[in-house]
PDB file of N, CA and C in Angstrom:
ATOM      1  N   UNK A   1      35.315 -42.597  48.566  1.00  0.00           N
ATOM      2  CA  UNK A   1      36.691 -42.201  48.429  1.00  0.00           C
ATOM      3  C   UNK A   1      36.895 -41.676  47.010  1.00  0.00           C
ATOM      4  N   UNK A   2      37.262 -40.672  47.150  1.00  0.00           N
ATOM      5  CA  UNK A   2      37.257 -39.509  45.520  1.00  0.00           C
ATOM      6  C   UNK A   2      39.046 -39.867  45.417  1.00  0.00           C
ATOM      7  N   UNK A   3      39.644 -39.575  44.038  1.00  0.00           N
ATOM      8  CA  UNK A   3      40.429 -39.110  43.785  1.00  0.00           C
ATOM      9  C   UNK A   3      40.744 -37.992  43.363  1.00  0.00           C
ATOM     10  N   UNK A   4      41.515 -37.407  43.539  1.00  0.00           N
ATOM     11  CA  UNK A   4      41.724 -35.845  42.603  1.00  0.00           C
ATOM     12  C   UNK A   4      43.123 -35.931  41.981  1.00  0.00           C
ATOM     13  N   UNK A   5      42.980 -34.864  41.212  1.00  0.00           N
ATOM     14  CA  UNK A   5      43.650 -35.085  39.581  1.00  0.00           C
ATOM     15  C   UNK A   5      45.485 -35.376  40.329  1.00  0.00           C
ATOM     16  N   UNK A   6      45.256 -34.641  41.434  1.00  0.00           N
ATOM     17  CA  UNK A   6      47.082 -34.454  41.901  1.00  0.00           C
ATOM     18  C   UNK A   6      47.289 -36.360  42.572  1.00  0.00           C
ATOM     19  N   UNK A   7      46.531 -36.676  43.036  1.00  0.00           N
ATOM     20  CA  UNK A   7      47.040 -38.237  43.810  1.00  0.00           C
ATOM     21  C   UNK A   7      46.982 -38.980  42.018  1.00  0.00           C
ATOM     22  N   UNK A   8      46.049 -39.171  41.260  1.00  0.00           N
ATOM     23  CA  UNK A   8      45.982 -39.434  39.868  1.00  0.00           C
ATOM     24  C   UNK A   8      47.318 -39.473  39.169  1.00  0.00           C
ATOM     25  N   UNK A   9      47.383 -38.013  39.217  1.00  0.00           N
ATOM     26  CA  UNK A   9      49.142 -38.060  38.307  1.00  0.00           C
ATOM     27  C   UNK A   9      50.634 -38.071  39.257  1.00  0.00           C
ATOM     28  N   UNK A  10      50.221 -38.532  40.841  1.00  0.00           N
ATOM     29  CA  UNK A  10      51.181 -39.240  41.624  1.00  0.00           C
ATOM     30  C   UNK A  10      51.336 -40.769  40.986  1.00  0.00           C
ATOM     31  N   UNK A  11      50.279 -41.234  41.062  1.00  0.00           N
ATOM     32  CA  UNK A  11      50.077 -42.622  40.799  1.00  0.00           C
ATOM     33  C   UNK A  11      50.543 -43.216  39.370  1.00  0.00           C
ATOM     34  N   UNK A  12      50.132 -42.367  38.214  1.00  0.00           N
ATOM     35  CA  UNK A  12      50.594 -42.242  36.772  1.00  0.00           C
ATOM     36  C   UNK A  12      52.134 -42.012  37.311  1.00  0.00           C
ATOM     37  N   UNK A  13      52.266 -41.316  37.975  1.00  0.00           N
ATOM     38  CA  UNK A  13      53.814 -41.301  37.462  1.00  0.00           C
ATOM     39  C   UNK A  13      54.584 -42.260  38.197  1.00  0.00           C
ATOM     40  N   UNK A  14      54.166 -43.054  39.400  1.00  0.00           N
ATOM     41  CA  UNK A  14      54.902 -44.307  40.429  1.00  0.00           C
ATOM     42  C   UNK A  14      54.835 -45.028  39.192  1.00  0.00           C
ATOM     43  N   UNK A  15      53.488 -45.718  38.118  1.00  0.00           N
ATOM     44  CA  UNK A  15      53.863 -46.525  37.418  1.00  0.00           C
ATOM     45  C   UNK A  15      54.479 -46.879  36.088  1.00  0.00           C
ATOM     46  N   UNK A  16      54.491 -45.541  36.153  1.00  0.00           N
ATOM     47  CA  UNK A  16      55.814 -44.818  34.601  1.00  0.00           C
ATOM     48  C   UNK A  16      57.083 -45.772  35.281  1.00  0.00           C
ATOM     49  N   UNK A  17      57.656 -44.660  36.286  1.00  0.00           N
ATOM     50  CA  UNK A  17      59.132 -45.523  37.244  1.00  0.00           C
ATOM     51  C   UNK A  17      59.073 -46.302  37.290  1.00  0.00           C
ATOM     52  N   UNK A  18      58.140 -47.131  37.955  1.00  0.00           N
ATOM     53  CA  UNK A  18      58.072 -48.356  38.270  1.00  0.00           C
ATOM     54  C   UNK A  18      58.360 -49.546  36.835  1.00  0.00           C
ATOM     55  N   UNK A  19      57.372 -49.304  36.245  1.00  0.00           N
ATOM     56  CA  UNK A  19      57.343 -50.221  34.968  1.00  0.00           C
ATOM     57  C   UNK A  19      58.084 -49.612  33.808  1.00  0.00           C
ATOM     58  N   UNK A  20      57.806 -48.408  33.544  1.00  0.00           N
ATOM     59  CA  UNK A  20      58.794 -48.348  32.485  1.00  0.00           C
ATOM     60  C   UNK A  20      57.379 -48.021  31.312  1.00  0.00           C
ATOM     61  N   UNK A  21      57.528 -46.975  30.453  1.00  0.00           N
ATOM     62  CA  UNK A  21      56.579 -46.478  29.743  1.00  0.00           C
ATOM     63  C   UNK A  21      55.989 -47.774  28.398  1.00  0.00           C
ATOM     64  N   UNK A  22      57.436 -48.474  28.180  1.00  0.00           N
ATOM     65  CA  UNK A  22      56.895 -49.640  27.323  1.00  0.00           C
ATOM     66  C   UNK A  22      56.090 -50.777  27.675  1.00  0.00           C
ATOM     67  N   UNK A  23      55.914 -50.616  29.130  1.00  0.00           N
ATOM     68  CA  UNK A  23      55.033 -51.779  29.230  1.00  0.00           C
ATOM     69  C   UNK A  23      53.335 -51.090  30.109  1.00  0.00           C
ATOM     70  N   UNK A  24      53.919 -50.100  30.304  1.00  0.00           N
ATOM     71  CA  UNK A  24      52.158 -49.529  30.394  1.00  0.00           C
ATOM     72  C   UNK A  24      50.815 -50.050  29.463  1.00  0.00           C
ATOM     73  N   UNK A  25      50.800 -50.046  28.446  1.00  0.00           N
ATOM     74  CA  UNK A  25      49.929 -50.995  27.750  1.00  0.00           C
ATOM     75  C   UNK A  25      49.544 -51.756  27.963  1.00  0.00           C
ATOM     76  N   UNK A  26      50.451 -53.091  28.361  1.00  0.00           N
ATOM     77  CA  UNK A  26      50.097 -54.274  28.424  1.00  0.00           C
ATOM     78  C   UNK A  26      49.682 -54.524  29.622  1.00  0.00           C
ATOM     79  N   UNK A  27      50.008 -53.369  31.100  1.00  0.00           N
ATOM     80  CA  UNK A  27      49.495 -53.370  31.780  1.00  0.00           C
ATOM     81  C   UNK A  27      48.193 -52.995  32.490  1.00  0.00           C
ATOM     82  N   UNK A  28      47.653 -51.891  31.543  1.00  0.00           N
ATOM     83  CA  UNK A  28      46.384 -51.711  31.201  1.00  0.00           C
ATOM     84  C   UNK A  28      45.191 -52.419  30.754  1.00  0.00           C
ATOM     85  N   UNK A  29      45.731 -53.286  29.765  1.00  0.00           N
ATOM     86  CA  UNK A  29      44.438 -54.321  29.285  1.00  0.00           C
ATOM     87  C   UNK A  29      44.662 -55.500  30.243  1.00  0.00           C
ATOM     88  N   UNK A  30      45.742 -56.049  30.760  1.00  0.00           N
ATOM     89  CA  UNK A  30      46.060 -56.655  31.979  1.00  0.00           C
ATOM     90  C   UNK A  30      44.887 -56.348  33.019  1.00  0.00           C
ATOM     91  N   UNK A  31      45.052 -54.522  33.551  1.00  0.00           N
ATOM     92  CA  UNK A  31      43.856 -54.143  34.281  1.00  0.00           C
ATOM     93  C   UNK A  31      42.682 -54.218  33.957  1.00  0.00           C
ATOM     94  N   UNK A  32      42.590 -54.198  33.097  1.00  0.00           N
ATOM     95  CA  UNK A  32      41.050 -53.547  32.297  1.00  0.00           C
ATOM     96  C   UNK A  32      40.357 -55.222  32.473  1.00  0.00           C
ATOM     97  N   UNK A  33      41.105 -56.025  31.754  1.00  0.00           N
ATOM     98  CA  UNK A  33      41.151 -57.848  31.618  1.00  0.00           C
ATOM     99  C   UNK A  33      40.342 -58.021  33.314  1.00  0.00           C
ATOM    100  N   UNK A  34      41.159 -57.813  34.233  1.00  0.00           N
ATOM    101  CA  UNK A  34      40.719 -58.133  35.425  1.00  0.00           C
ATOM    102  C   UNK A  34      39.500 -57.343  35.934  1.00  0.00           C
ATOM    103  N   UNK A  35      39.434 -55.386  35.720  1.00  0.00           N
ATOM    104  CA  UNK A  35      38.427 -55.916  35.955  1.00  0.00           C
ATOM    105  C   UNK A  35      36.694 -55.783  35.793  1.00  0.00           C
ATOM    106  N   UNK A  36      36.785 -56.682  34.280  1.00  0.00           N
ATOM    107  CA  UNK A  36      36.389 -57.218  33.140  1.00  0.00           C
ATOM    108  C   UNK A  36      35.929 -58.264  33.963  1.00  0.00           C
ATOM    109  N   UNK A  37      36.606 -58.995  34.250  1.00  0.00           N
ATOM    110  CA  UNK A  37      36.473 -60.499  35.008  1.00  0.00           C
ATOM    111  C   UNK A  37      35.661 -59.891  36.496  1.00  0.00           C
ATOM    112  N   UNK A  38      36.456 -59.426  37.484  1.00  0.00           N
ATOM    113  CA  UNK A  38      35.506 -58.994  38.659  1.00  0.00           C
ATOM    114  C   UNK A  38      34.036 -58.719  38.989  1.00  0.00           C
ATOM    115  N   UNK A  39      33.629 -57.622  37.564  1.00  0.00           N
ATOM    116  CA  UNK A  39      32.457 -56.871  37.034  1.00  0.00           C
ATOM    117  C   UNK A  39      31.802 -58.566  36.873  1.00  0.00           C
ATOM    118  N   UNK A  40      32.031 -59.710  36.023  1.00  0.00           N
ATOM    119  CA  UNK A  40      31.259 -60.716  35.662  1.00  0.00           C
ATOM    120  C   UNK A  40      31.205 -61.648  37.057  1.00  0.00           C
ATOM    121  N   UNK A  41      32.080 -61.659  37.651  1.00  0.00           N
ATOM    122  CA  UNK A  41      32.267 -62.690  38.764  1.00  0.00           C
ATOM    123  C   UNK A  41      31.000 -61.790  39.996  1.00  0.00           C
ATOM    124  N   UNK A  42      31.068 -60.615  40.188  1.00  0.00           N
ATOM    125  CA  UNK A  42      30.126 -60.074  40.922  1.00  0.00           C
ATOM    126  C   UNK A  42      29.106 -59.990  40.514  1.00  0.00           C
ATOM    127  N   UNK A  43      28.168 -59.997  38.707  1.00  0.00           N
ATOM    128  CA  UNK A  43      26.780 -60.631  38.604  1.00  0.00           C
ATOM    129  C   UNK A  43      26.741 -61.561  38.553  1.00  0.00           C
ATOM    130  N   UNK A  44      27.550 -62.999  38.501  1.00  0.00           N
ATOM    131  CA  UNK A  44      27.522 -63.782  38.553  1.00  0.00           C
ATOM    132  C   UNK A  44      27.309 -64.852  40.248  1.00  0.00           C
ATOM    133  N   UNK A  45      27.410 -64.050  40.758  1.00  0.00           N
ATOM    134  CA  UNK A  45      27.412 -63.748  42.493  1.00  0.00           C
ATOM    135  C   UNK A  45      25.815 -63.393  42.896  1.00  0.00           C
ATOM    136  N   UNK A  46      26.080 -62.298  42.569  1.00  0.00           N
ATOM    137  CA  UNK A  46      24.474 -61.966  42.432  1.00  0.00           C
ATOM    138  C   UNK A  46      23.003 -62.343  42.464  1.00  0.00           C
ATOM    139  N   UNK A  47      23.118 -63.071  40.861  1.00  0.00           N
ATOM    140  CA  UNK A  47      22.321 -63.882  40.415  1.00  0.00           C
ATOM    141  C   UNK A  47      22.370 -65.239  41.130  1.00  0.00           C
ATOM    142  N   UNK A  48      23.746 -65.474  41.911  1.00  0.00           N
ATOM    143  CA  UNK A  48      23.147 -66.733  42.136  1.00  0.00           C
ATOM    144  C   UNK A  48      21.970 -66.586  43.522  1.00  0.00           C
ATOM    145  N   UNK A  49      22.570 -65.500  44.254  1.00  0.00           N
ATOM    146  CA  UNK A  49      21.978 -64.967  45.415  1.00  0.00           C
ATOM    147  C   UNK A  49      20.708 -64.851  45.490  1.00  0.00           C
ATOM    148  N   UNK A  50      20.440 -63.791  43.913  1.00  0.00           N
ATOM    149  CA  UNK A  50      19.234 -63.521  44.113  1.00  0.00           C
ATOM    150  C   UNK A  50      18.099 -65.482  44.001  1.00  0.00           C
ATOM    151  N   UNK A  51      18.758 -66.067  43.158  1.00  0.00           N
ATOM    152  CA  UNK A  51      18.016 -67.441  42.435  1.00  0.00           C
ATOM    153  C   UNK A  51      17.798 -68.077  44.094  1.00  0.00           C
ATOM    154  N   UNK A  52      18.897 -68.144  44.880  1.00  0.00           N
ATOM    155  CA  UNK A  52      18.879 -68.900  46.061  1.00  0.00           C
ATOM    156  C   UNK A  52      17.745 -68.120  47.151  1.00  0.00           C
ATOM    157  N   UNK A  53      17.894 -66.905  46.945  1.00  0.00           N
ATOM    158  CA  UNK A  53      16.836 -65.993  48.042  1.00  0.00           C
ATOM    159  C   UNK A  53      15.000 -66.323  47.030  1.00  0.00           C
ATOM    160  N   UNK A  54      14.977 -66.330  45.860  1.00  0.00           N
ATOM    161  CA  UNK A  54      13.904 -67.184  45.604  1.00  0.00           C
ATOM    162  C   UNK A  54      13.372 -68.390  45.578  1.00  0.00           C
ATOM    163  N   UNK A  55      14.356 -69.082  45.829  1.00  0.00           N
ATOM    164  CA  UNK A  55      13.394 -70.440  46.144  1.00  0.00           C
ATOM    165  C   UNK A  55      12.899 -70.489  47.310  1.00  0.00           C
ATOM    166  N   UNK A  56      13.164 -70.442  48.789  1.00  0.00           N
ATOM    167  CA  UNK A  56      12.613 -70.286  49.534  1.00  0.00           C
ATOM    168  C   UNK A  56      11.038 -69.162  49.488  1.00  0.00           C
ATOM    169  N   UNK A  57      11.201 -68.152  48.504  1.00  0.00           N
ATOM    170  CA  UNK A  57       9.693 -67.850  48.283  1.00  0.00           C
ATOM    171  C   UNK A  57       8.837 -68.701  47.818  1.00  0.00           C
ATOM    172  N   UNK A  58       9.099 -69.115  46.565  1.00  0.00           N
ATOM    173  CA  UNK A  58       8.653 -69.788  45.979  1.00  0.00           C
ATOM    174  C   UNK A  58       7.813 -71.318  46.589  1.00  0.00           C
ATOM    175  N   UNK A  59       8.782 -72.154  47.207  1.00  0.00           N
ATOM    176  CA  UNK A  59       8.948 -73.032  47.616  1.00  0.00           C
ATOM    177  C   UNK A  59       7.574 -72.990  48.941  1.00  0.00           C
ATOM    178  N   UNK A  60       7.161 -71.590  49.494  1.00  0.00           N
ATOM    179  CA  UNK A  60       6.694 -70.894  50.913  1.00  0.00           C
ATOM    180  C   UNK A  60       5.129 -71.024  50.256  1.00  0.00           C
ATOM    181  N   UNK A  61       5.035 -70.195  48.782  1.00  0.00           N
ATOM    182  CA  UNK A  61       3.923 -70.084  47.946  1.00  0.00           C
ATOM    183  C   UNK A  61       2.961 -70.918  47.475  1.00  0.00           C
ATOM    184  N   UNK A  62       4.164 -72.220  47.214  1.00  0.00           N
ATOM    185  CA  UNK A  62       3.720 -73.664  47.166  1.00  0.00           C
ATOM    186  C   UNK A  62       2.824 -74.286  48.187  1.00  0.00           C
ATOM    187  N   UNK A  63       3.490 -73.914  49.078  1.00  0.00           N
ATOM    188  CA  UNK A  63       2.556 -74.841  50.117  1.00  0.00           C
ATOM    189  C   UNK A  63       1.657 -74.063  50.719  1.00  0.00           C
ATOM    190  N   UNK A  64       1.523 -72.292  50.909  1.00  0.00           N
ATOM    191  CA  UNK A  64       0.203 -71.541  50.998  1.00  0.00           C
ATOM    192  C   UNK A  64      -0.878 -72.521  49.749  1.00  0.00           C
ATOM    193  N   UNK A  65      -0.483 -72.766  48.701  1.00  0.00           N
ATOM    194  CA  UNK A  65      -1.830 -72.915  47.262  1.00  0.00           C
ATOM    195  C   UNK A  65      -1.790 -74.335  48.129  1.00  0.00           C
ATOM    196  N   UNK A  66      -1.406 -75.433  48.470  1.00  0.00           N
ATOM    197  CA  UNK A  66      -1.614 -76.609  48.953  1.00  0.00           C
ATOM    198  C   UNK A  66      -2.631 -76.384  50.435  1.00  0.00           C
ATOM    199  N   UNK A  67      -2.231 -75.290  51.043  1.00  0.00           N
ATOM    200  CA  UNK A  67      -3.174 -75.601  52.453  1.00  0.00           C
ATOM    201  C   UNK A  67      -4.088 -74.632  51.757  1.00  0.00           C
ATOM    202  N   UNK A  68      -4.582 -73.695  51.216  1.00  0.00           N
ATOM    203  CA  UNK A  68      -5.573 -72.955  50.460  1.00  0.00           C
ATOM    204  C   UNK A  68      -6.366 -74.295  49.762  1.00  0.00           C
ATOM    205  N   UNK A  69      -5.936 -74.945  48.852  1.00  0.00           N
ATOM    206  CA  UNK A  69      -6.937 -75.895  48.049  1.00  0.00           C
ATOM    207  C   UNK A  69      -6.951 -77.043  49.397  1.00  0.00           C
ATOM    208  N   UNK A  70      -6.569 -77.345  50.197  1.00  0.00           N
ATOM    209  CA  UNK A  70      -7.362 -78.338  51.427  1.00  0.00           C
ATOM    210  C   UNK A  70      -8.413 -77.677  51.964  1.00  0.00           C
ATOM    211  N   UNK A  71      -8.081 -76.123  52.138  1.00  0.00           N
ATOM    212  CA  UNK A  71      -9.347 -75.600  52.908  1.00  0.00           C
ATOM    213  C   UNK A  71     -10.366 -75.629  51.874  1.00  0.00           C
ATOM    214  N   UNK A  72      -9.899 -75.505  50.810  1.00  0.00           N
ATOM    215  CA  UNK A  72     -11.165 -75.337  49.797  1.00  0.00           C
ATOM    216  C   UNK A  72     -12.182 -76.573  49.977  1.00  0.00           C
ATOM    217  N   UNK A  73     -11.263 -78.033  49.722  1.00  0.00           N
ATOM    218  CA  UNK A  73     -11.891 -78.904  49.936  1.00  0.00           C
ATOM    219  C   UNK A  73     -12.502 -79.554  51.476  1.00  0.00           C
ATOM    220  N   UNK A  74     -12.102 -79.011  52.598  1.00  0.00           N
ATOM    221  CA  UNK A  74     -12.776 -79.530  53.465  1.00  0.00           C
ATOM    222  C   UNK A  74     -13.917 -79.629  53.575  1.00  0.00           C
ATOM    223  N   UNK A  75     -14.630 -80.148  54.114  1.00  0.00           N
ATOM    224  CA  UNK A  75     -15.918 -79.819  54.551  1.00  0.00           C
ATOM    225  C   UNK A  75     -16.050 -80.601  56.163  1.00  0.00           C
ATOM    226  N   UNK A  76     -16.588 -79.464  56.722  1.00  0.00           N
ATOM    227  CA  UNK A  76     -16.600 -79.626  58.033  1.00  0.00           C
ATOM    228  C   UNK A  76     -18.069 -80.562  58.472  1.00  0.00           C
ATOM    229  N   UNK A  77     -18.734 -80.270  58.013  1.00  0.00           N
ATOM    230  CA  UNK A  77     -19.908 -81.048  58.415  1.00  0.00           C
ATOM    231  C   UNK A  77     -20.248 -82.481  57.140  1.00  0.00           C
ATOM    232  N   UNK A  78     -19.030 -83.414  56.942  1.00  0.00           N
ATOM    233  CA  UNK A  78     -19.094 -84.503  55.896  1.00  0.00           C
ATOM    234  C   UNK A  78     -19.358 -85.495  56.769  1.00  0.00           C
ATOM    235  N   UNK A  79     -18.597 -85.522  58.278  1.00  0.00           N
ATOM    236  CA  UNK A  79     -18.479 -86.414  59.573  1.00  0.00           C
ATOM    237  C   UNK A  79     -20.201 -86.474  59.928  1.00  0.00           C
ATOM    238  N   UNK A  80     -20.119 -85.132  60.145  1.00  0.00           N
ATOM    239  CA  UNK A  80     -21.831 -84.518  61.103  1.00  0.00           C
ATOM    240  C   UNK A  80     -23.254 -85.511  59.892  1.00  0.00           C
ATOM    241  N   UNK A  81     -22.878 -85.344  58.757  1.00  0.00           N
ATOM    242  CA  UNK A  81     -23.964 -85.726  57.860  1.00  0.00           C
ATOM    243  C   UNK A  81     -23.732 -87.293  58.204  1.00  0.00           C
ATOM    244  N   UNK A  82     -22.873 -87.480  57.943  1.00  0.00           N
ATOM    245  CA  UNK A  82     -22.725 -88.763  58.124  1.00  0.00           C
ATOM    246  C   UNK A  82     -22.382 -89.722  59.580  1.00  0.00           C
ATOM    247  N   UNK A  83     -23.067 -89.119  59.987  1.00  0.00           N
ATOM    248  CA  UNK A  83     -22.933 -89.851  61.548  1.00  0.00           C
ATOM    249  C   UNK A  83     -24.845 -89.554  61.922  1.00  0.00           C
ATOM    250  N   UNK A  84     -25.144 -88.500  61.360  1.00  0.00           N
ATOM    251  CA  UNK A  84     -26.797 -88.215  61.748  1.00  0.00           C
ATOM    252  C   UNK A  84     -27.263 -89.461  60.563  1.00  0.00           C
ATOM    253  N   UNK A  85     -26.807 -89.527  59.044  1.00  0.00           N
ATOM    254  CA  UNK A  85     -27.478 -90.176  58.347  1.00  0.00           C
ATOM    255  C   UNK A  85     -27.507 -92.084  59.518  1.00  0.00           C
ATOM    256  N   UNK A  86     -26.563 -92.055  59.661  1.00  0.00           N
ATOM    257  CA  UNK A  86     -26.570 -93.297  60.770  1.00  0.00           C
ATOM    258  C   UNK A  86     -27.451 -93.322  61.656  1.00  0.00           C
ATOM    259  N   UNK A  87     -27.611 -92.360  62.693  1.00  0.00           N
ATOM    260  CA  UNK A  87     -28.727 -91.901  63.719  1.00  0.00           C
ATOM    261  C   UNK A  87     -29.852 -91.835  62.854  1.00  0.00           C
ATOM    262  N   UNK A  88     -30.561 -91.748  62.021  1.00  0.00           N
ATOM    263  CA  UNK A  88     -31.728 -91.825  61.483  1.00  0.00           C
ATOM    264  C   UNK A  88     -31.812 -93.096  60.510  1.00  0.00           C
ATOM    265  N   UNK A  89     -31.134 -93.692  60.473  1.00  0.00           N
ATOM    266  CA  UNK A  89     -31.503 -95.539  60.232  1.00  0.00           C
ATOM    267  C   UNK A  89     -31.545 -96.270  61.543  1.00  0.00           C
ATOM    268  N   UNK A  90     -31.459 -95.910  62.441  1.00  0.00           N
ATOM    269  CA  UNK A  90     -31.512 -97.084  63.491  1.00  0.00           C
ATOM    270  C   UNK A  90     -32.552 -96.341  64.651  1.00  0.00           C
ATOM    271  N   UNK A  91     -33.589 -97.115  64.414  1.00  0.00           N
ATOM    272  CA  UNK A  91     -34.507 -97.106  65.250  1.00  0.00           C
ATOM    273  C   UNK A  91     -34.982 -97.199  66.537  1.00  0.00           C
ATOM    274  N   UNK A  92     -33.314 -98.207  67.133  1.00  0.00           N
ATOM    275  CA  UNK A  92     -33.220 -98.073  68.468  1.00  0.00           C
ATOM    276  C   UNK A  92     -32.907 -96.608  68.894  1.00  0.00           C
ATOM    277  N   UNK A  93     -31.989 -96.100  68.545  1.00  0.00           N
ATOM    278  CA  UNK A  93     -31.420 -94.786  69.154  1.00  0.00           C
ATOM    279  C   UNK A  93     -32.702 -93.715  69.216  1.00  0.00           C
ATOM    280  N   UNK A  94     -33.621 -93.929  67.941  1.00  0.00           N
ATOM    281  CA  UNK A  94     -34.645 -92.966  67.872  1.00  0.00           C
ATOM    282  C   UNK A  94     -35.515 -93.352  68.480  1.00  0.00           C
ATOM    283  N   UNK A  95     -35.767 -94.394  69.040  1.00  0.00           N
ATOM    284  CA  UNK A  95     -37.184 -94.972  70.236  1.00  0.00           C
ATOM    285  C   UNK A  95     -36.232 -94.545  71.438  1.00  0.00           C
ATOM    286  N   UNK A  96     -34.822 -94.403  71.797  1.00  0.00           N
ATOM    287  CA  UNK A  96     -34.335 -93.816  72.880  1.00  0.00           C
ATOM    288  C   UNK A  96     -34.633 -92.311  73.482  1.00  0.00           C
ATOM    289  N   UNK A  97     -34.671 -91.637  71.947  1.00  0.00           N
ATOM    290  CA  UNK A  97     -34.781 -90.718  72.289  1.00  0.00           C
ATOM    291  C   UNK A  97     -36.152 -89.912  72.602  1.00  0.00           C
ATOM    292  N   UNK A  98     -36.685 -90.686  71.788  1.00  0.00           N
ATOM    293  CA  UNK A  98     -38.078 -90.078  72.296  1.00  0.00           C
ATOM    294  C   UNK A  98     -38.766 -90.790  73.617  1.00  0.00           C
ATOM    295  N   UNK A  99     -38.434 -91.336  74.279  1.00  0.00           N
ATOM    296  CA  UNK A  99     -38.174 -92.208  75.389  1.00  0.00           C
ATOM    297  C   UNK A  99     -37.682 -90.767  76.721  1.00  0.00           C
ATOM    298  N   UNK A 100     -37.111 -90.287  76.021  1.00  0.00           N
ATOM    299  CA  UNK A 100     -36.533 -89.523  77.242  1.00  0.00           C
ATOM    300  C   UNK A 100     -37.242 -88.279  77.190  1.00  0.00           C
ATOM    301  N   UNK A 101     -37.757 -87.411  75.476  1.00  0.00           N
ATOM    302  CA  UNK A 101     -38.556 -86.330  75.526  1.00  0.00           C
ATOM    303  C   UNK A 101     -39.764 -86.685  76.092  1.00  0.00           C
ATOM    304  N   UNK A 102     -40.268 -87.872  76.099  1.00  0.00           N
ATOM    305  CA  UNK A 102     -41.513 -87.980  76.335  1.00  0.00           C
ATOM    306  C   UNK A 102     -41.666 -88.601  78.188  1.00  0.00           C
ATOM    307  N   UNK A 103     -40.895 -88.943  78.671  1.00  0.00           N
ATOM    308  CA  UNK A 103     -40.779 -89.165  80.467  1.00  0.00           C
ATOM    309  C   UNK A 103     -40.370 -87.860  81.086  1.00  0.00           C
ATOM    310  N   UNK A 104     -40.354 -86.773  80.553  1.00  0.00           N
ATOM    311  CA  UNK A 104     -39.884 -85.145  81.173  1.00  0.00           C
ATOM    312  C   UNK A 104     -41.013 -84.153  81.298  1.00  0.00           C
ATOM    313  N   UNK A 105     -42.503 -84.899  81.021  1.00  0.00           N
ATOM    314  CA  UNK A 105     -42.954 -83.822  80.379  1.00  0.00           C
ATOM    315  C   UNK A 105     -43.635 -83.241  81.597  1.00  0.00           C
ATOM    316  N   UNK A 106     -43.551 -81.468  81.568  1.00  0.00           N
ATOM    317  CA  UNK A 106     -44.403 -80.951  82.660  1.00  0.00           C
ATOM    318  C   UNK A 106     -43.417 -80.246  83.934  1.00  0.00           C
ATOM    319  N   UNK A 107     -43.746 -79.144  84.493  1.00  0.00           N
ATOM    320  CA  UNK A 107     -42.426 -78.756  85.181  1.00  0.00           C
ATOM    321  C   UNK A 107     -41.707 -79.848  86.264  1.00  0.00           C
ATOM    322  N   UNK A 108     -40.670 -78.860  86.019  1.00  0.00           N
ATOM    323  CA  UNK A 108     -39.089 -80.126  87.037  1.00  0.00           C
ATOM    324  C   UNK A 108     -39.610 -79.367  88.666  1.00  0.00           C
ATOM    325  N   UNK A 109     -40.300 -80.084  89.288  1.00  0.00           N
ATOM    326  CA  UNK A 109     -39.692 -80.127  91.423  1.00  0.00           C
ATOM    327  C   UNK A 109     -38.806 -80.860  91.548  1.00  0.00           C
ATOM    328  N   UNK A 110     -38.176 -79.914  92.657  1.00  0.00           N
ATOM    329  CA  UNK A 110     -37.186 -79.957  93.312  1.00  0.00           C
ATOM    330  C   UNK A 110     -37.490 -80.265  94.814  1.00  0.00           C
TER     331      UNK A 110
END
């Protein structure tokens, strides 16, 4: 929405009549005062917006570096080592098993 110079000096002159040329001044920094204030109240708006639309990044980033350093530390085969290191101390399981390679041997009839 443009103004042009003729609605401009409609308006200048409603608030000549209206107010009266001695108090134009004071109604100006009055305006200007407000909006002075608006201009701050809308970065002040802003900023809070933008601060509130970053934490949820932030907050998102956090817990990517938390499941990133678990994967780092997993190890998938800590269970496997340690369930074979068991299977190779006990001597029963290993006389089982060779128990069974060794009763197969030679082709399967049917």
């Amino acid at each position: 929405m443009e103004l042009g110079f003729t609605e401009i000096l409609v308006i200048a002159l409603a608030i000549i009549v209206l107010f009266g040329p001695d108090k134009i001044p004071s109604i100006a920094r009055d305006l200007g005062s407000g909006v002075r204030k608006m201009k701050g109240a809308m970065e002040d708006i802003k900023t809070e917006i933008l601060k509130e639309a970053d934490n949820p990044v932030a907050e998102i980033k956090r817990e990517i570096e938390k499941v990133k350093e678990a994967a780092r530390e997993y190890d998938p085969t800590h269970d496997l080592k340690k369930d074979l290191d068991v299977f190779g101390k006990t001597p029963i399981v290993q006389n089982k098993a060779d128990q069974l390679t060794d009763s197969h041997e030679g082709p399967v009839s049917r």
